[in-house]
PDB file of N, CA and C in Angstrom:
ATOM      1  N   UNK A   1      19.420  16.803  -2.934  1.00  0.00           N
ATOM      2  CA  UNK A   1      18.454  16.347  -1.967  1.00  0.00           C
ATOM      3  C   UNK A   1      18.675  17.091  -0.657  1.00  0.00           C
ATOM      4  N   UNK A   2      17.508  17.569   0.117  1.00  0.00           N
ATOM      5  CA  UNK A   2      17.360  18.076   1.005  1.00  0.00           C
ATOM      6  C   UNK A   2      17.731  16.945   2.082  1.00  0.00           C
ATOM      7  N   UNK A   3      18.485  17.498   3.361  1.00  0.00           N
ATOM      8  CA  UNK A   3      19.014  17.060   4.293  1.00  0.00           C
ATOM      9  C   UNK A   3      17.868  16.417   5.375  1.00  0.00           C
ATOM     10  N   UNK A   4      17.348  16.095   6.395  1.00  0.00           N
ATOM     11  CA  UNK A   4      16.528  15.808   6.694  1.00  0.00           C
ATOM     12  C   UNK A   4      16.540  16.443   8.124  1.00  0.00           C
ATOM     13  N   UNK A   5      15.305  16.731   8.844  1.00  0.00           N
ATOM     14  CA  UNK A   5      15.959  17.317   9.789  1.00  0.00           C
ATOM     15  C   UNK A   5      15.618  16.794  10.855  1.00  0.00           C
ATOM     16  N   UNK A   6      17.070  16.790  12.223  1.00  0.00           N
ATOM     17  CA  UNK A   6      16.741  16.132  13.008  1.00  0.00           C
ATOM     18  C   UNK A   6      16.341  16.826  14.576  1.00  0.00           C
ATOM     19  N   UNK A   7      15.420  16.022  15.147  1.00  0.00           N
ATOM     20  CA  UNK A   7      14.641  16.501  16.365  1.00  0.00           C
ATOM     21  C   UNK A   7      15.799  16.107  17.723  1.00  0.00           C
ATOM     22  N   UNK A   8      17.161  16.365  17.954  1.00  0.00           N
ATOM     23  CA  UNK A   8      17.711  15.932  18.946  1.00  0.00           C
ATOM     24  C   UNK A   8      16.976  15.541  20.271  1.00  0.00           C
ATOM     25  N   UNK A   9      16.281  16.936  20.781  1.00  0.00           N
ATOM     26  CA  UNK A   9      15.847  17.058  21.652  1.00  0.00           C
ATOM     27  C   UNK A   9      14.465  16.591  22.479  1.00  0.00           C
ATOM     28  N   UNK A  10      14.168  15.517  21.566  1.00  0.00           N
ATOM     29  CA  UNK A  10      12.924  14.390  21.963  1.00  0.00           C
ATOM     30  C   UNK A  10      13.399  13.086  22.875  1.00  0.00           C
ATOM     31  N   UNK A  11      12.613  13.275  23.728  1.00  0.00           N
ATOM     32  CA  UNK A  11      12.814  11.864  24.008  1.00  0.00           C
ATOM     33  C   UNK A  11      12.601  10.791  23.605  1.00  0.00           C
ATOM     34  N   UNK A  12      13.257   9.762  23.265  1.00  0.00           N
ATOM     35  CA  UNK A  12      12.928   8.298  22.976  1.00  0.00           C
ATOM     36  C   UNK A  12      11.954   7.464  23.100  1.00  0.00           C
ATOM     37  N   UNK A  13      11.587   7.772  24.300  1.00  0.00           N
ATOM     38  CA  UNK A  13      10.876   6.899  24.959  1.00  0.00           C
ATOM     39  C   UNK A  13       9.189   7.862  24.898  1.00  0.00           C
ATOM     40  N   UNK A  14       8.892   8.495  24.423  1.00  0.00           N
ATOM     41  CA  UNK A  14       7.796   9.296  23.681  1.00  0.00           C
ATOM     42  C   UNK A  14       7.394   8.907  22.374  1.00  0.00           C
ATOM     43  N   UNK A  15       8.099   8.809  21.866  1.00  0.00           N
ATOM     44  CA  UNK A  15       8.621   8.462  20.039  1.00  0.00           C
ATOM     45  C   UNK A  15       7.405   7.475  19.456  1.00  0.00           C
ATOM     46  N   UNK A  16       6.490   7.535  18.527  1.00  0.00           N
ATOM     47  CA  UNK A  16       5.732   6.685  18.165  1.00  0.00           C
ATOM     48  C   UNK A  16       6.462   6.029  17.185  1.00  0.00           C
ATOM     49  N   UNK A  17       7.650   6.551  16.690  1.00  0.00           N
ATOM     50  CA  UNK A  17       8.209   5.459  15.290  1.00  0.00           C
ATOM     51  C   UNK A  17       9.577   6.110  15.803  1.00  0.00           C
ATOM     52  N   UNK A  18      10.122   5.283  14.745  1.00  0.00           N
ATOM     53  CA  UNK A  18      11.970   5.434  15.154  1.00  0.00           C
ATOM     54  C   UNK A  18      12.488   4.863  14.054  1.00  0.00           C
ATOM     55  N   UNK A  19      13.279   5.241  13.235  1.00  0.00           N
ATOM     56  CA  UNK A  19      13.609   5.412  11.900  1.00  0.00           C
ATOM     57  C   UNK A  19      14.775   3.825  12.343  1.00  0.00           C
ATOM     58  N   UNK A  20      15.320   2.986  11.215  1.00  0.00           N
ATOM     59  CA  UNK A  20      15.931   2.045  12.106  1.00  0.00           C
ATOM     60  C   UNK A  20      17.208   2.016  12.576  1.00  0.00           C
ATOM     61  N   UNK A  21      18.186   3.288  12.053  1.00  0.00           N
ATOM     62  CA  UNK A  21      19.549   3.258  13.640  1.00  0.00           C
ATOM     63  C   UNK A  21      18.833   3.299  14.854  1.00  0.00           C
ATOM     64  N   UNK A  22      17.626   3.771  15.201  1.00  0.00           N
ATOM     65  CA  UNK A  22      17.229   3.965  16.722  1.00  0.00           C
ATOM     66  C   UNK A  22      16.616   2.921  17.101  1.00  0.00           C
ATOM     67  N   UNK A  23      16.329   1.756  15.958  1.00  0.00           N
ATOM     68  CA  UNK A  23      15.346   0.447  16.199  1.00  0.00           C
ATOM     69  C   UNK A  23      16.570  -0.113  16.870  1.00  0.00           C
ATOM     70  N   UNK A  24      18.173  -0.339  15.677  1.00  0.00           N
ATOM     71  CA  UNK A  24      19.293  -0.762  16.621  1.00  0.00           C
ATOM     72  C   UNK A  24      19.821  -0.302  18.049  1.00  0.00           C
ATOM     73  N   UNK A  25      19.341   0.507  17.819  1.00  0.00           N
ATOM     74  CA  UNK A  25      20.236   1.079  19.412  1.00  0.00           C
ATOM     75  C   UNK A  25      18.565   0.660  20.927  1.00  0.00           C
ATOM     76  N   UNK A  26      17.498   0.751  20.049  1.00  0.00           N
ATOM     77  CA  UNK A  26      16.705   0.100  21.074  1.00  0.00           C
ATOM     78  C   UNK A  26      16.468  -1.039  21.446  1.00  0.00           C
ATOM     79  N   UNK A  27      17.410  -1.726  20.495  1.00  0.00           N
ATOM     80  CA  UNK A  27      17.260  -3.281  20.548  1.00  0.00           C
ATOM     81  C   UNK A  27      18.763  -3.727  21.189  1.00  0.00           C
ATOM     82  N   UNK A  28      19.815  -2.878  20.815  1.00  0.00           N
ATOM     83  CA  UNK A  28      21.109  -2.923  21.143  1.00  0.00           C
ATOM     84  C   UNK A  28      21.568  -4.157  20.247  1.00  0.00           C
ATOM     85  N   UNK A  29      21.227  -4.110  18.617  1.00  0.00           N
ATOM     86  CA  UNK A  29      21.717  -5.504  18.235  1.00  0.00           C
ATOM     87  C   UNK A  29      22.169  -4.503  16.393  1.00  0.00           C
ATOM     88  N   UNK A  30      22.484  -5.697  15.886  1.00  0.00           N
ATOM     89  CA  UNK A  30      22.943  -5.450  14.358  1.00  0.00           C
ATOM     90  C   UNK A  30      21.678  -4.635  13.727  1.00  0.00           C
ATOM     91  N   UNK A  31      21.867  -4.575  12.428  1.00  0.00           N
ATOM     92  CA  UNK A  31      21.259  -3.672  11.487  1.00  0.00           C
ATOM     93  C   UNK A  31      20.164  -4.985  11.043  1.00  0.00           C
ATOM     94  N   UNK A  32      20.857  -5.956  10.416  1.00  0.00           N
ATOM     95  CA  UNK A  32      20.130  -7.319   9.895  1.00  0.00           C
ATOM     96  C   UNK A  32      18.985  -7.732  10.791  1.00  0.00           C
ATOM     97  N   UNK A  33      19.658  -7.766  12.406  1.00  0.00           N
ATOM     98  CA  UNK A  33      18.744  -8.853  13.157  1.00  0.00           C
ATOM     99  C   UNK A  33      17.672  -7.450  13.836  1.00  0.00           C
ATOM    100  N   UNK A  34      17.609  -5.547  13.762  1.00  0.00           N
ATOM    101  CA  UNK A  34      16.878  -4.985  14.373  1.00  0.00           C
ATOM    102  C   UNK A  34      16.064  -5.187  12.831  1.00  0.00           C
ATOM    103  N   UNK A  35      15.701  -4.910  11.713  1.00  0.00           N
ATOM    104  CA  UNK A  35      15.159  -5.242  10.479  1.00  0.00           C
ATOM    105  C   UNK A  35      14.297  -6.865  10.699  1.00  0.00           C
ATOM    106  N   UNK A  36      15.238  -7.898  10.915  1.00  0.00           N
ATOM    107  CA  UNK A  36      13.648  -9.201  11.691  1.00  0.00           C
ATOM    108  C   UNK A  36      12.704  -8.879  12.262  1.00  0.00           C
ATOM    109  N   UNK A  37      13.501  -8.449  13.386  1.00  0.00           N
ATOM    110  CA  UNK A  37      12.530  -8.443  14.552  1.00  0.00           C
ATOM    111  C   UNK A  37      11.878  -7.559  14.293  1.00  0.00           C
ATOM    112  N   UNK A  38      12.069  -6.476  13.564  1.00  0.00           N
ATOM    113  CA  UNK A  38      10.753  -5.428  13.455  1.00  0.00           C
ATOM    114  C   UNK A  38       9.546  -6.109  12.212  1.00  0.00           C
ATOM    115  N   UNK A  39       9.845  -6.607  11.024  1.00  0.00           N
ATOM    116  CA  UNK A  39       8.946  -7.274  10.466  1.00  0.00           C
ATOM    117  C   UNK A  39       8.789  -8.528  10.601  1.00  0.00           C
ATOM    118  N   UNK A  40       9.124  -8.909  11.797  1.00  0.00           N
ATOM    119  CA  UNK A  40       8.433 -10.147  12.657  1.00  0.00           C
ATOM    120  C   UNK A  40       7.183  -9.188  13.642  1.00  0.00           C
ATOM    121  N   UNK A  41       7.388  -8.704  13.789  1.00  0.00           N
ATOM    122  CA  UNK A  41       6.713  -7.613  14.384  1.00  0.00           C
ATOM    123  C   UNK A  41       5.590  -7.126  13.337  1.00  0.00           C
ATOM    124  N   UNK A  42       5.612  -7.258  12.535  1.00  0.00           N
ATOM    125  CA  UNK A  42       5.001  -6.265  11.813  1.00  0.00           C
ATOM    126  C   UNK A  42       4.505  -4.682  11.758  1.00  0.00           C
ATOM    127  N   UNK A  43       5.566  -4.190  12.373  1.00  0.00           N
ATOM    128  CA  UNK A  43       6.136  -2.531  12.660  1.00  0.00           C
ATOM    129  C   UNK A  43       6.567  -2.094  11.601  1.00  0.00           C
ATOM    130  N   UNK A  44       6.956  -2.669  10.147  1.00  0.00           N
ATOM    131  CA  UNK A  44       7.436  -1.310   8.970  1.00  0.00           C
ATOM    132  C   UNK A  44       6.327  -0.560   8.586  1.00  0.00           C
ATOM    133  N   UNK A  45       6.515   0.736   8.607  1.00  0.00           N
ATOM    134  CA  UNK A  45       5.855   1.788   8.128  1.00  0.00           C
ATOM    135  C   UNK A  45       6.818   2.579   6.759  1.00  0.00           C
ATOM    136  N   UNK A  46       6.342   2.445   5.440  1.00  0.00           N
ATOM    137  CA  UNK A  46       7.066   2.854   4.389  1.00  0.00           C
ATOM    138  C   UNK A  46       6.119   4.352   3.988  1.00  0.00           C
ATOM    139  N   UNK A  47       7.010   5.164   4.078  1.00  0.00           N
ATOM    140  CA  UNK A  47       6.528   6.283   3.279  1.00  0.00           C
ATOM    141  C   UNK A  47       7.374   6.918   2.195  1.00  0.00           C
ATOM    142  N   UNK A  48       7.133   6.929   1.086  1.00  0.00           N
ATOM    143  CA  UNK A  48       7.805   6.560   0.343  1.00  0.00           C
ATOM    144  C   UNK A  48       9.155   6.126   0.254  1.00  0.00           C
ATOM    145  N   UNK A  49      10.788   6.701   0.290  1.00  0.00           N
ATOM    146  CA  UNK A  49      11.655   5.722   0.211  1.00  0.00           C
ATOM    147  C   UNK A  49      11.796   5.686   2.266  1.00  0.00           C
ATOM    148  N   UNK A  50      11.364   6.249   2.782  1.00  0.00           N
ATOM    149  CA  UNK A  50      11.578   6.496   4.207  1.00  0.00           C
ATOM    150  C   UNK A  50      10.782   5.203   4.641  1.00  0.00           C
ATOM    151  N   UNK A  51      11.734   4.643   5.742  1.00  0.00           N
ATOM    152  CA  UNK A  51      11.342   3.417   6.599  1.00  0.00           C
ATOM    153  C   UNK A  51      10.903   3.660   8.155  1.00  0.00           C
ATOM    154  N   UNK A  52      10.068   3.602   8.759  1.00  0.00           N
ATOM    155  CA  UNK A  52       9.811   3.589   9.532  1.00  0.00           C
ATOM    156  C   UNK A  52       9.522   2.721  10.659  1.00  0.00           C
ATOM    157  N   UNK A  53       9.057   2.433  12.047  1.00  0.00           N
ATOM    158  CA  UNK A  53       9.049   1.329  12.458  1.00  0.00           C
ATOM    159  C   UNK A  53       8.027   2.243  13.609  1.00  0.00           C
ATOM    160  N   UNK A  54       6.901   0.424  13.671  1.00  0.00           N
ATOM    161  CA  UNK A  54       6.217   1.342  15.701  1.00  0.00           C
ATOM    162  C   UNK A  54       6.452   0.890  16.557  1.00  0.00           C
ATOM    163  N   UNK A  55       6.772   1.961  17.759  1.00  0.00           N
ATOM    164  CA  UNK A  55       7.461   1.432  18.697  1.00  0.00           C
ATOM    165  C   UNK A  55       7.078   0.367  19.320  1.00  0.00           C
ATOM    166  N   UNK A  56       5.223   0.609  19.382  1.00  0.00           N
ATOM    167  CA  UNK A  56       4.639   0.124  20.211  1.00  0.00           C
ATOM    168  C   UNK A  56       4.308  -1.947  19.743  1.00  0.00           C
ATOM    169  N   UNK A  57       4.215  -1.874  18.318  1.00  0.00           N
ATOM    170  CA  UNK A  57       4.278  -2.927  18.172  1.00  0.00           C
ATOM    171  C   UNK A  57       5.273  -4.040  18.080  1.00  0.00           C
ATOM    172  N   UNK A  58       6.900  -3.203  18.523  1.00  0.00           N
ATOM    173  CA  UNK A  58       7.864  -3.979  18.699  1.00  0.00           C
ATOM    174  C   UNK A  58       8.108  -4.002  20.266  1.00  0.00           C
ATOM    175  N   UNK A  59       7.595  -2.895  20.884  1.00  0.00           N
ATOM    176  CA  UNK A  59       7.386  -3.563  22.229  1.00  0.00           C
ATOM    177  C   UNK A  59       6.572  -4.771  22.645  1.00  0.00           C
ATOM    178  N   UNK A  60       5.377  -4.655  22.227  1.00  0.00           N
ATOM    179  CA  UNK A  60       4.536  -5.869  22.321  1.00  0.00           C
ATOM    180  C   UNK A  60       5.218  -7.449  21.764  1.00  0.00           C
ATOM    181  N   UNK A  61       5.573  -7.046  20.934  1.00  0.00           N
ATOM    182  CA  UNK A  61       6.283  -8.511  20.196  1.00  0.00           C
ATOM    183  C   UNK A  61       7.396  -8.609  21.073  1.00  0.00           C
ATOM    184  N   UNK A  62       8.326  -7.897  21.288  1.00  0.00           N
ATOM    185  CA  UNK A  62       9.375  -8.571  22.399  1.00  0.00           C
ATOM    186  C   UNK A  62       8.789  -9.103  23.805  1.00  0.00           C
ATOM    187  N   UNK A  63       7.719  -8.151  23.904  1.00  0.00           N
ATOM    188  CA  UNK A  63       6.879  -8.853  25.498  1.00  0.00           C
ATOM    189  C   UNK A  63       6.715 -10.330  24.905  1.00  0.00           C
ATOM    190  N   UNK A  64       6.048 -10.776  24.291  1.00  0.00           N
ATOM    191  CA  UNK A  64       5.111 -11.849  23.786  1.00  0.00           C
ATOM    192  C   UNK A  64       6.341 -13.066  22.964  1.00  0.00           C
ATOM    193  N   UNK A  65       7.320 -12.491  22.856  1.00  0.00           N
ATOM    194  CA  UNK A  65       8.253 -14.254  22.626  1.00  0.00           C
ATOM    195  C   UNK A  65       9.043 -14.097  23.900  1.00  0.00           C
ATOM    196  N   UNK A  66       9.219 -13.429  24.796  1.00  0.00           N
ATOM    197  CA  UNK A  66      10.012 -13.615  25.655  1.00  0.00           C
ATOM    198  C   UNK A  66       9.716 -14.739  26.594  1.00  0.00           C
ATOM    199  N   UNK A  67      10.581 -15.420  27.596  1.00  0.00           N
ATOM    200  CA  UNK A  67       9.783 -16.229  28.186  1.00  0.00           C
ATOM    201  C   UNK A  67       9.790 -15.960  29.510  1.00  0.00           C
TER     202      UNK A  67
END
């Protein structure tokens, strides 16, 4: 299997999806609880075995339970 290749040099905060180590590190939480909150969100994007997530609709969902 081919390696995948990575874009270091993007910014984050541009990013329309973010594969989910970057969902954890944008959430700053576990693997388990960034995986909720994103399909509480309803942000998975599956292409085939590749997981994806949008940014924009896990921004919105953290706006919207926060209090």
């Amino acid at each position: 299997m081919r390696a995948t290749k990575q874009f270091n040099n993007v910014d984050t905060q541009s990013k329309i999806t973010i594969n989910t180590d970057e969902l954890q590190a944008m959430l700053s939480c576990g693997r388990y609880s960034a995986i909720q909150i994103g399909e509480a969100a309803e942000a998975r994007i599956q292409i085939g075995k590749r997981i994806f997530w949008n940014v924009e609709k896990i921004k919105s969902y953290i706006n919207s339970i926060s209090v």
